[in-house]
Protein backbone atom coordinates (compact mmCIF):
# COMPACT_ATOMS: atom_id res chain seq x y z
CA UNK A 1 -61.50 -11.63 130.62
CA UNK A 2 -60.33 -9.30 128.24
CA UNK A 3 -61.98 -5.74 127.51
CA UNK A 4 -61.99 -4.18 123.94
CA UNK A 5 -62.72 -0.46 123.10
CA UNK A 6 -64.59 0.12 120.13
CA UNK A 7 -66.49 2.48 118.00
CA UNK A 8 -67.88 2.39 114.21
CA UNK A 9 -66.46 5.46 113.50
CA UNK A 10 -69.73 7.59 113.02
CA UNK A 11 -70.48 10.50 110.81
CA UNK A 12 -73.66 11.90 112.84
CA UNK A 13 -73.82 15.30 111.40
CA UNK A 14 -76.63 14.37 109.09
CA UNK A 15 -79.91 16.16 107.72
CA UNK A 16 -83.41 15.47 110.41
CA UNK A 17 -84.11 12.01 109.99
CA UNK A 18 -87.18 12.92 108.79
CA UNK A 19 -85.64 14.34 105.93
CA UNK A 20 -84.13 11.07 104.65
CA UNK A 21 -85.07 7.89 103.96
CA UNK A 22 -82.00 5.74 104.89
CA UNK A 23 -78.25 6.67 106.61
CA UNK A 24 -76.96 3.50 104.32
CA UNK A 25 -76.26 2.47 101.16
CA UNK A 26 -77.78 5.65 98.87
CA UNK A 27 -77.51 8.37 101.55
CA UNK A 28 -75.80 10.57 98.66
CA UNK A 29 -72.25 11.37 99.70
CA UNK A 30 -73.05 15.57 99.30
CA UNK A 31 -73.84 15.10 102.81
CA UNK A 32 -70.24 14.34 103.99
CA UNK A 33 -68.45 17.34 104.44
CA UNK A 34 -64.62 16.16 104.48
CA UNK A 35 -63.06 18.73 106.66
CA UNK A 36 -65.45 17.28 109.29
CA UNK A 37 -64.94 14.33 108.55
CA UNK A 38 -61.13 15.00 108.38
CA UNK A 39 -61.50 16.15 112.18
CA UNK A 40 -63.46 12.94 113.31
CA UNK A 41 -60.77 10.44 111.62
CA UNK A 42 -57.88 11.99 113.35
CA UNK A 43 -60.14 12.33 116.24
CA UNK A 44 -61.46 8.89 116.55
CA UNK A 45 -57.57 7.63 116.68
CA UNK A 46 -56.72 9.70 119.18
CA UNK A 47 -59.28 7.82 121.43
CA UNK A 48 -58.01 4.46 120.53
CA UNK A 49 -54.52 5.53 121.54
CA UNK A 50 -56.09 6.93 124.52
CA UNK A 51 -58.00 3.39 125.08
CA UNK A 52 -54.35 1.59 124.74
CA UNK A 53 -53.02 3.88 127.44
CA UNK A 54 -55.53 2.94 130.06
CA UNK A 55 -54.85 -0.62 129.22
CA UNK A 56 -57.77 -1.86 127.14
CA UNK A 57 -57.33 -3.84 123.70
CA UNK A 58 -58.84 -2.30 120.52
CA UNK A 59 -61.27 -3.45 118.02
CA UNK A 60 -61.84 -1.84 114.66
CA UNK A 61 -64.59 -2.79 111.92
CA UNK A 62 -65.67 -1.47 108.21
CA UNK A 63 -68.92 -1.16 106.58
CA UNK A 64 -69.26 1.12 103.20
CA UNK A 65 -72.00 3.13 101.88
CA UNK A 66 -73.35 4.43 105.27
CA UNK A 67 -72.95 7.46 107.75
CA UNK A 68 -72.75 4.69 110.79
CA UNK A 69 -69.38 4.14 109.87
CA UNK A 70 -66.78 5.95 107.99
CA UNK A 71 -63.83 3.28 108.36
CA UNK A 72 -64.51 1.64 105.07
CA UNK A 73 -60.76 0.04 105.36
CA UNK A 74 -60.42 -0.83 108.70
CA UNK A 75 -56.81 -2.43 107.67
CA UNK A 76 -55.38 1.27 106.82
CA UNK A 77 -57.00 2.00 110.70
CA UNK A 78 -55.06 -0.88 112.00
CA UNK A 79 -51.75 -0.33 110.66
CA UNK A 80 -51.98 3.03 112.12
CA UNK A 81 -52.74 1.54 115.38
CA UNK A 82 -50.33 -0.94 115.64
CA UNK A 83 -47.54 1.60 115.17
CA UNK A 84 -49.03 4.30 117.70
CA UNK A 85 -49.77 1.89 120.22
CA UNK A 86 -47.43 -0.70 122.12
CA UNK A 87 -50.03 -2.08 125.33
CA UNK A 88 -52.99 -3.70 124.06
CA UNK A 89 -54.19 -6.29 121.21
CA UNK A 90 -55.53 -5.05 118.33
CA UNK A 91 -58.53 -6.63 116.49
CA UNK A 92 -59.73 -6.49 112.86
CA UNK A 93 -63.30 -7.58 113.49
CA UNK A 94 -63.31 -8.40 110.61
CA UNK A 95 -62.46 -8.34 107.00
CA UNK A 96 -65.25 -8.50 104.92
CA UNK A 97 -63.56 -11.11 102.83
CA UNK A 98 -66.90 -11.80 100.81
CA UNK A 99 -67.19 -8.72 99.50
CA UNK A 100 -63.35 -8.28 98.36
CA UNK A 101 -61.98 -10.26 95.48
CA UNK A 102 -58.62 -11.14 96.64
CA UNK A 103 -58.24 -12.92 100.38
CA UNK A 104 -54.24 -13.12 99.30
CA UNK A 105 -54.54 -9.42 100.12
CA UNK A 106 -55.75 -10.02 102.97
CA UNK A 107 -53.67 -12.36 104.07
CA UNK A 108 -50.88 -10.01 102.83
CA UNK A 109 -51.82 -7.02 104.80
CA UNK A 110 -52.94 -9.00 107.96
CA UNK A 111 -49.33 -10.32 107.93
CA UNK A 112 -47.62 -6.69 107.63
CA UNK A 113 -49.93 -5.59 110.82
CA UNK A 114 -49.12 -8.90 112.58
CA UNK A 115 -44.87 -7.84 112.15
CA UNK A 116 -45.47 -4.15 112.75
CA UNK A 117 -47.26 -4.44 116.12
CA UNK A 118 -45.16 -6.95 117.10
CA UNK A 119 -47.16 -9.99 117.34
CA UNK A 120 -50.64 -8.12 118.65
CA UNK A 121 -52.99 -8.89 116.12
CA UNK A 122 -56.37 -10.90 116.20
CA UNK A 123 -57.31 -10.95 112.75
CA UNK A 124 -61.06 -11.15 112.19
CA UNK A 125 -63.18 -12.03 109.44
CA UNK A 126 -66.95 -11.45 108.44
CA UNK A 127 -69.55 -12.59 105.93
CA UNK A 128 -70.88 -9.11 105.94
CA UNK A 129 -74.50 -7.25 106.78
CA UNK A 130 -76.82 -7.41 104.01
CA UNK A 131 -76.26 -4.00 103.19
CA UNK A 132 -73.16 -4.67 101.66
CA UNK A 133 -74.12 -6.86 99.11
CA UNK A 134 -75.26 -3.88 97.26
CA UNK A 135 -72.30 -1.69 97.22
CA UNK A 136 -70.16 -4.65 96.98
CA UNK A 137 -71.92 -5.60 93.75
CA UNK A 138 -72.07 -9.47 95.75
CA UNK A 139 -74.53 -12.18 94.89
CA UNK A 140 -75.88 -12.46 98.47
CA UNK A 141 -76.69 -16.62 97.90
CA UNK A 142 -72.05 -17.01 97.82
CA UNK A 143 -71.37 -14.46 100.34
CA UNK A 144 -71.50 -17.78 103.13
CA UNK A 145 -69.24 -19.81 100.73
CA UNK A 146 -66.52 -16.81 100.12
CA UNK A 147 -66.19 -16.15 103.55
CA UNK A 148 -65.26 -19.40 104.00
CA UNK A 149 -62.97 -20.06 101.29
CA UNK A 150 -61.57 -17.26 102.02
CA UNK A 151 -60.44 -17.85 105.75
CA UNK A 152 -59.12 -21.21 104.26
CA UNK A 153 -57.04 -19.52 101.82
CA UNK A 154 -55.98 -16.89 104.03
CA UNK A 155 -54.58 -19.25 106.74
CA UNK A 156 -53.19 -21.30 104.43
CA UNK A 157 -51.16 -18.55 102.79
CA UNK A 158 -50.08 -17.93 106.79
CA UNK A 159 -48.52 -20.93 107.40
CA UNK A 160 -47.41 -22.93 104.03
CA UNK A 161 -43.80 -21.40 104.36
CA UNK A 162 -41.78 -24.00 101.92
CA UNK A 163 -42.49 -22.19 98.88
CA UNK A 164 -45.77 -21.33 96.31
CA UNK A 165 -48.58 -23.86 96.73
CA UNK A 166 -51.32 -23.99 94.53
CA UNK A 167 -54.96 -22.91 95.40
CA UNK A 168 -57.90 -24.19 93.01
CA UNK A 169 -61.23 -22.73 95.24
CA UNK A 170 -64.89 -22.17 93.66
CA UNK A 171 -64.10 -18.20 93.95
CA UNK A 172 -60.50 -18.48 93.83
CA UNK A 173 -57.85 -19.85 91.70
CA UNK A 174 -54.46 -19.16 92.42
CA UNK A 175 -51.31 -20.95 90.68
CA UNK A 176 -48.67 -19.77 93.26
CA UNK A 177 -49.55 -18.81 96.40
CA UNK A 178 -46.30 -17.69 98.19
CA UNK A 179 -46.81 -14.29 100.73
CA UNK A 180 -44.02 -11.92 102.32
CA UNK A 181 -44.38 -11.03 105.10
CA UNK A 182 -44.92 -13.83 106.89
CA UNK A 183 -47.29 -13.22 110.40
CA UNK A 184 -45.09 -12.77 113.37
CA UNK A 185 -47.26 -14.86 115.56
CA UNK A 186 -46.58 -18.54 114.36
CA UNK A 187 -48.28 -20.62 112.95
CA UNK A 188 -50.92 -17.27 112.62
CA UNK A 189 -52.54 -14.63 114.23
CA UNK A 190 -55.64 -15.73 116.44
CA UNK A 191 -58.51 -15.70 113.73
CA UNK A 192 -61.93 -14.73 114.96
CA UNK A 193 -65.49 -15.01 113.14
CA UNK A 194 -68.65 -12.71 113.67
CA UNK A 195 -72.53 -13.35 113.25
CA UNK A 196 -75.48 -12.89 114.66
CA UNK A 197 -77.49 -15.87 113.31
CA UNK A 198 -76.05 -18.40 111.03
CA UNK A 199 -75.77 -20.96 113.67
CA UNK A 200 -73.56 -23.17 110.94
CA UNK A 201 -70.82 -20.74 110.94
CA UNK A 202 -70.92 -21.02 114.96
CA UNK A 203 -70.08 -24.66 114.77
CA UNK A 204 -67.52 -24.22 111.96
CA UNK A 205 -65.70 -21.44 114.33
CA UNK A 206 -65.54 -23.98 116.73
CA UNK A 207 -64.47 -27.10 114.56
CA UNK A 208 -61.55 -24.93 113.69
CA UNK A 209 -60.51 -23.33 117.23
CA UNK A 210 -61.42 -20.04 115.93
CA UNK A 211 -62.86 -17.12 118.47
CA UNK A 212 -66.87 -16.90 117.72
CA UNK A 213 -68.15 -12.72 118.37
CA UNK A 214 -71.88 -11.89 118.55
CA UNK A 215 -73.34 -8.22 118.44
CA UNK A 216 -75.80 -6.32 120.34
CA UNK A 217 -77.84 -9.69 120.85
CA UNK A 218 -80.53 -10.26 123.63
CA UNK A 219 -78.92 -12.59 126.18
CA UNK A 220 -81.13 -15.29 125.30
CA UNK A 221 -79.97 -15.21 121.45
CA UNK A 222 -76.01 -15.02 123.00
CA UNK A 223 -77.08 -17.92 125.12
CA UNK A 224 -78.26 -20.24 122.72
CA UNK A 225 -75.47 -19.01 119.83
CA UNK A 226 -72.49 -19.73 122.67
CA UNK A 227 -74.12 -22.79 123.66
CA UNK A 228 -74.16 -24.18 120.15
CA UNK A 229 -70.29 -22.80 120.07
CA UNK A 230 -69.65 -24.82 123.22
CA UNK A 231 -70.88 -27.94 122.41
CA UNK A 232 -69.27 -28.15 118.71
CA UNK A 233 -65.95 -27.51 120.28
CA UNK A 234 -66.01 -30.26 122.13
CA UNK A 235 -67.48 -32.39 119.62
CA UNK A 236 -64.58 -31.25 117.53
CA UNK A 237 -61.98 -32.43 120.28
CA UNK A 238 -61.24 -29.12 121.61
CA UNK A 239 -58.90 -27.33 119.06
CA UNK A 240 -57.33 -25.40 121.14
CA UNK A 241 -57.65 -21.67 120.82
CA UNK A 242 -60.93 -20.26 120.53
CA UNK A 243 -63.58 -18.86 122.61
CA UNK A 244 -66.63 -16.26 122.32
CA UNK A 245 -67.11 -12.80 122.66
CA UNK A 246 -69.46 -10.27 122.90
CA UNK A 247 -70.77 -6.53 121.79
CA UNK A 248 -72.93 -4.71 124.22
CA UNK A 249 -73.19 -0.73 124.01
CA UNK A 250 -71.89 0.51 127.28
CA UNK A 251 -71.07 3.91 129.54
CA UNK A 252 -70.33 4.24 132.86
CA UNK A 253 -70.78 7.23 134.42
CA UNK A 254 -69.77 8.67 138.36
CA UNK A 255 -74.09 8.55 138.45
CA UNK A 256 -76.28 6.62 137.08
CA UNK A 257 -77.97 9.82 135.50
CA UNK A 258 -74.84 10.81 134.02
CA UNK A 259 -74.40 7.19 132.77
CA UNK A 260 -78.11 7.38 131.30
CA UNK A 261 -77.52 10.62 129.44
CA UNK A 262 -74.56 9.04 127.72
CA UNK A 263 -75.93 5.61 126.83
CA UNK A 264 -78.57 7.62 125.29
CA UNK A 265 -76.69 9.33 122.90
CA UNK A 266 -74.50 5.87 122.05
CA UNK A 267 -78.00 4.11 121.42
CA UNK A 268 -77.86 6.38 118.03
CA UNK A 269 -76.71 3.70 116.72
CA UNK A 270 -79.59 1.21 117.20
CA UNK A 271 -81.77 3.62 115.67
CA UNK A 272 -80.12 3.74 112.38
CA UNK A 273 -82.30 4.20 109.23
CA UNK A 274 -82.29 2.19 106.02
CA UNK A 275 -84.31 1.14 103.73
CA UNK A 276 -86.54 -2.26 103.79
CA UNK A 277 -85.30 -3.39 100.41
CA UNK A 278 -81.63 -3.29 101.99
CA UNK A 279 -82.42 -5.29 104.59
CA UNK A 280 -82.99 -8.98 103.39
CA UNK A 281 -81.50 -9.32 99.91
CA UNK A 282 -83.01 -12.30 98.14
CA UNK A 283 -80.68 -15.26 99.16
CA UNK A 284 -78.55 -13.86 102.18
CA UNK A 285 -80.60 -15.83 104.85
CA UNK A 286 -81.89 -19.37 104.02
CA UNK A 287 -85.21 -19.69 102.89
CA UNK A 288 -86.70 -21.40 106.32
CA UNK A 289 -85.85 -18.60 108.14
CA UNK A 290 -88.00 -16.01 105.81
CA UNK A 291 -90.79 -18.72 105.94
CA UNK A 292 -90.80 -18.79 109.85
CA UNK A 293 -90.24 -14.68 109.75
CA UNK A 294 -93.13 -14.42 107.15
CA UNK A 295 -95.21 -16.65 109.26
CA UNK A 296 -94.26 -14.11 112.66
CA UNK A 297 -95.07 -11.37 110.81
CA UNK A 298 -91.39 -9.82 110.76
CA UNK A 299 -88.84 -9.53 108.36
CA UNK A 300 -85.75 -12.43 109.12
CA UNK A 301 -82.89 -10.19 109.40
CA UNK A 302 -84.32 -6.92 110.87
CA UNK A 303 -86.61 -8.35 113.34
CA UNK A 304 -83.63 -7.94 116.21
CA UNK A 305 -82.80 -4.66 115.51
CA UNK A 306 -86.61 -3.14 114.82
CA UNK A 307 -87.62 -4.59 118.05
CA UNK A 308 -84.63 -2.94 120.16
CA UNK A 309 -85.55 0.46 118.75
CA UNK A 310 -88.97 0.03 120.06
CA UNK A 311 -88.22 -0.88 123.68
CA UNK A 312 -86.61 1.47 126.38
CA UNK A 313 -83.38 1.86 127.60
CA UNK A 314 -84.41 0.29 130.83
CA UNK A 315 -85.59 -2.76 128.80
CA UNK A 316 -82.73 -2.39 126.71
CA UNK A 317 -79.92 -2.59 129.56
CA UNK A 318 -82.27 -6.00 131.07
CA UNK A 319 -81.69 -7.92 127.63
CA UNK A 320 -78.29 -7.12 128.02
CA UNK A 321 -77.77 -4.86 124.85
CA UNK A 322 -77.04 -1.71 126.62
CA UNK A 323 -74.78 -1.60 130.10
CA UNK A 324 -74.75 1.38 131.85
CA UNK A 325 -74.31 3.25 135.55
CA UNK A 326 -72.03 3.61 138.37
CA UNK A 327 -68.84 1.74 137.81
CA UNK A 328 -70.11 -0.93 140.90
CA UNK A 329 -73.72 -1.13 138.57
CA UNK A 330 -71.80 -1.82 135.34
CA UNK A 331 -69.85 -4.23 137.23
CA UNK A 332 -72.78 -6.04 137.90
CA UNK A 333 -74.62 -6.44 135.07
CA UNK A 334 -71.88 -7.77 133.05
CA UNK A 335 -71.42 -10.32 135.84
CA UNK A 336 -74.80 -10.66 135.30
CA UNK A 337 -74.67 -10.87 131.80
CA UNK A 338 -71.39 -13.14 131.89
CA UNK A 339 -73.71 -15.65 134.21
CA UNK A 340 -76.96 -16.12 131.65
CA UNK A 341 -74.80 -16.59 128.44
CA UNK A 342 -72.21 -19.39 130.05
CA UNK A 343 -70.07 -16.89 130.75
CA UNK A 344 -67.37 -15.53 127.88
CA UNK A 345 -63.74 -14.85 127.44
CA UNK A 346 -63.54 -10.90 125.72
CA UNK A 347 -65.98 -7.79 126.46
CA UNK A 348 -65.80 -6.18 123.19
CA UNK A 349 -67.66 -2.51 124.10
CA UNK A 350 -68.94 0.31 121.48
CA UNK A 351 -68.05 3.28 124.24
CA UNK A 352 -68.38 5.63 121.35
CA UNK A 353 -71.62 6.59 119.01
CA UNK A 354 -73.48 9.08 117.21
CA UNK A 355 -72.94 12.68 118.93
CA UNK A 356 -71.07 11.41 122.10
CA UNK A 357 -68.05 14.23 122.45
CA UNK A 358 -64.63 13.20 122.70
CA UNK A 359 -64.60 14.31 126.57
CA UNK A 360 -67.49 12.16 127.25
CA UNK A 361 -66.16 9.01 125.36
CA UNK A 362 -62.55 9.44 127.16
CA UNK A 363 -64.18 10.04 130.42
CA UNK A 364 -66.18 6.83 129.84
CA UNK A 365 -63.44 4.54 129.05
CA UNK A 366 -61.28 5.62 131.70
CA UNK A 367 -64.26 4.82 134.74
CA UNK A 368 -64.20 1.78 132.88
CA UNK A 369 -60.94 1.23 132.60
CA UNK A 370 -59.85 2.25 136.37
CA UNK A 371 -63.02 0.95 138.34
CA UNK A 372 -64.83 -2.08 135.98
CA UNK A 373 -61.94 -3.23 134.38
CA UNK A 374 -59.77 -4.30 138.02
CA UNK A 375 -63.36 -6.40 139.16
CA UNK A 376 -64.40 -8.57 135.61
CA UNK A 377 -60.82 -8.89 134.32
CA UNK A 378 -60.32 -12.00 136.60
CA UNK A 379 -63.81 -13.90 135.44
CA UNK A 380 -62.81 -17.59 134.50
CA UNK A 381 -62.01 -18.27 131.01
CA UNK A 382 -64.70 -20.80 129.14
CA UNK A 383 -62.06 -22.51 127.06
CA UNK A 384 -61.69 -26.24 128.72
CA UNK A 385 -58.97 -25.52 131.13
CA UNK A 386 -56.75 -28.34 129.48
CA UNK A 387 -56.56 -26.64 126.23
CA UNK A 388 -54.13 -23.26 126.35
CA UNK A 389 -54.87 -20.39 124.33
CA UNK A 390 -53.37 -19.27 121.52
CA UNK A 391 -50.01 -17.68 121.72
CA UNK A 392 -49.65 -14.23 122.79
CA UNK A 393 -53.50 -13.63 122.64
């Protein structure tokens, strides 16, 4: 199994939530102050490089418009990490490549990151939270489509090396399509795919070998979302490549009340404000699921997260959202975890979050690193053992 170290990148120094009505989208920017924010940038590196020491792989994201996350181009993030780090992968998880108009740029820059780290890249893409639709100025009914299209295009561009091809798309039309640099992993960079529950996109992941991530899901949503996974990729003749992975907040502490007082201040996060109208724009889910929400009384794409903020942290860590303890506990429940879902092939962890200090977060990754890491990393991999994976991942 492999182990990721991750964090959004938070700007927690915010007015009493109280005061505000939302930490996303129209938060106005007057409450960034950029010499803190210059501190937590060059900060927040330092703990990645600190997480490749130790011997963990890195995962980066982007969102825009919110104080949960201040890396609004994860790709500038990434080339700085793949030149100040030489152990572990590094993941772009993901591109929002609905939400940007040109996926040759993306191709482009993925390529450049690919030859600088030498071949460590996982290059992930995303259809994007809601949220973004707004900033992103995105009909939310094509954001499904572009995503889409754009992986297509961008591993096309990857591996067409005989000279410009042509590219004639619903979003994009191209009339010579010809990148340098080319990737240094041949024929491309392992491509992964997020989402939480567009159950489509899970067999399309499969169908085309690609890895399939889920976030901060109860185990009975990651079981049913792998399962799906599973079973298309064998339908699909097992591509090669692929697998799943998943996002749980975790901290391990030397005891379990240390490990409680940290997981406390990562679950921040979860408790995120924004806005109702910024939660389901019209068109972003399909209109069954808002008919079965309506009917539950909840809205479709908030219902997960509004019911985590109302449950404890116990409750929280026995869905499998939240790990935390003693290095032997944490061990535990992701064996646990690993067990309910069919097992999976990469632990991607937020170990950083709201106010958690930079001695807390480094002091958390290394337990991890030194006492969890030695006793999961040898957990069988769920790809059918006669398909390999893909090179260097």
């Amino acid at each position: 199994m492999q182990a990721w170290y991750f964090t959004e990148m938070p700007y927690p120094h915010l007015p009493p939530l109280d005061k505000i009505s939302s930490m996303r989208v129209n938060l106005p920017s007057e409450n960034f102050d950029p010499r803190v924010g210059a501190d937590l940038y060059n900060r927040y590196l330092d703990e990645y490089v600190i997480a490749d020491s130790l011997g963990l792989n890195m995962m980066v994201n982007e969102h825009h418009q919110t104080a949960t996350c201040i890396d609004v181009a994860a790709p500038l993030s990434l080339a700085i990490l793949a030149r100040q780090t030489s152990r572990g992968r590094i993941c772009i998880l993901g591109n929002p490549i609905a939400n940007r108009g040109d996926p040759i740029r993306i191709a482009e820059e993925m390529a450049m990151i690919d030859c600088i780290s030498r071949g460590r890249l996982n290059a992930g893409f995303v259809r994007g939270v809601p949220y973004e639709v707004f900033g992103g100025n995105t009909n939310p009914t094509q954001t499904l489509a572009r995503l889409w299209e754009g992986v297509d295009l961008c591993v096309n561009a990857w591996t067409r090396t005989d000279g410009p091809f042509n590219f004639e798309g619903k979003f994009t039309h191209r009339r010579s399509v010809n990148i340098w640099p080319r990737p240094y992993q041949l024929p491309h960079p392992p491509v992964w795919v997020t989402g939480s529950s567009d159950v489509e996109s899970v067999k399309t992941s499969a169908a085309k070998g690609f890895v399939f991530a889920t976030f901060l899901q109860p185990y009975q949503q990651v079981r049913m979302l792998f399962d799906v996974y599973r079973e298309a990729y064998r339908d699909n003749g097992q591509p090669g490549g692929g697998g799943v992975a998943f996002l749980p907040i975790v901290y391990v502490g030397d005891t379990e009340a240390e490990a409680e007082r940290g997981v406390r201040e990562l679950t921040w996060y979860l408790k995120a404000k924004v806005e109702p109208q910024f939660r389901n724009p019209p068109g972003f889910v399909p209109v069954s699921a808002n008919v079965a929400a309506l009917r539950s009384g909840v809205n479709a794409r908030s219902r997960t997260n509004d019911s985590l903020r109302e449950v404890s942290i116990e409750e929280q860590r026995e869905l499998g959202v939240v790990m935390y303890g003693t290095p032997d506990q944490v061990v535990a429940q992701i064996k646990r975890e690993y067990e309910r879902v069919g097992g999976f092939d990469h632990l991607l962890m937020m170990m950083q979050a709201g106010f958690l200090d930079h001695k807390s977060t480094v002091a958390n990754m290394t337990l991890f690193a030194r006492e969890v890491y030695p006793q999961i990393r040898d957990l069988p991999n769920t790809r059918p053992a006669s398909q390999p994976a893909v090179a260097a991942e």
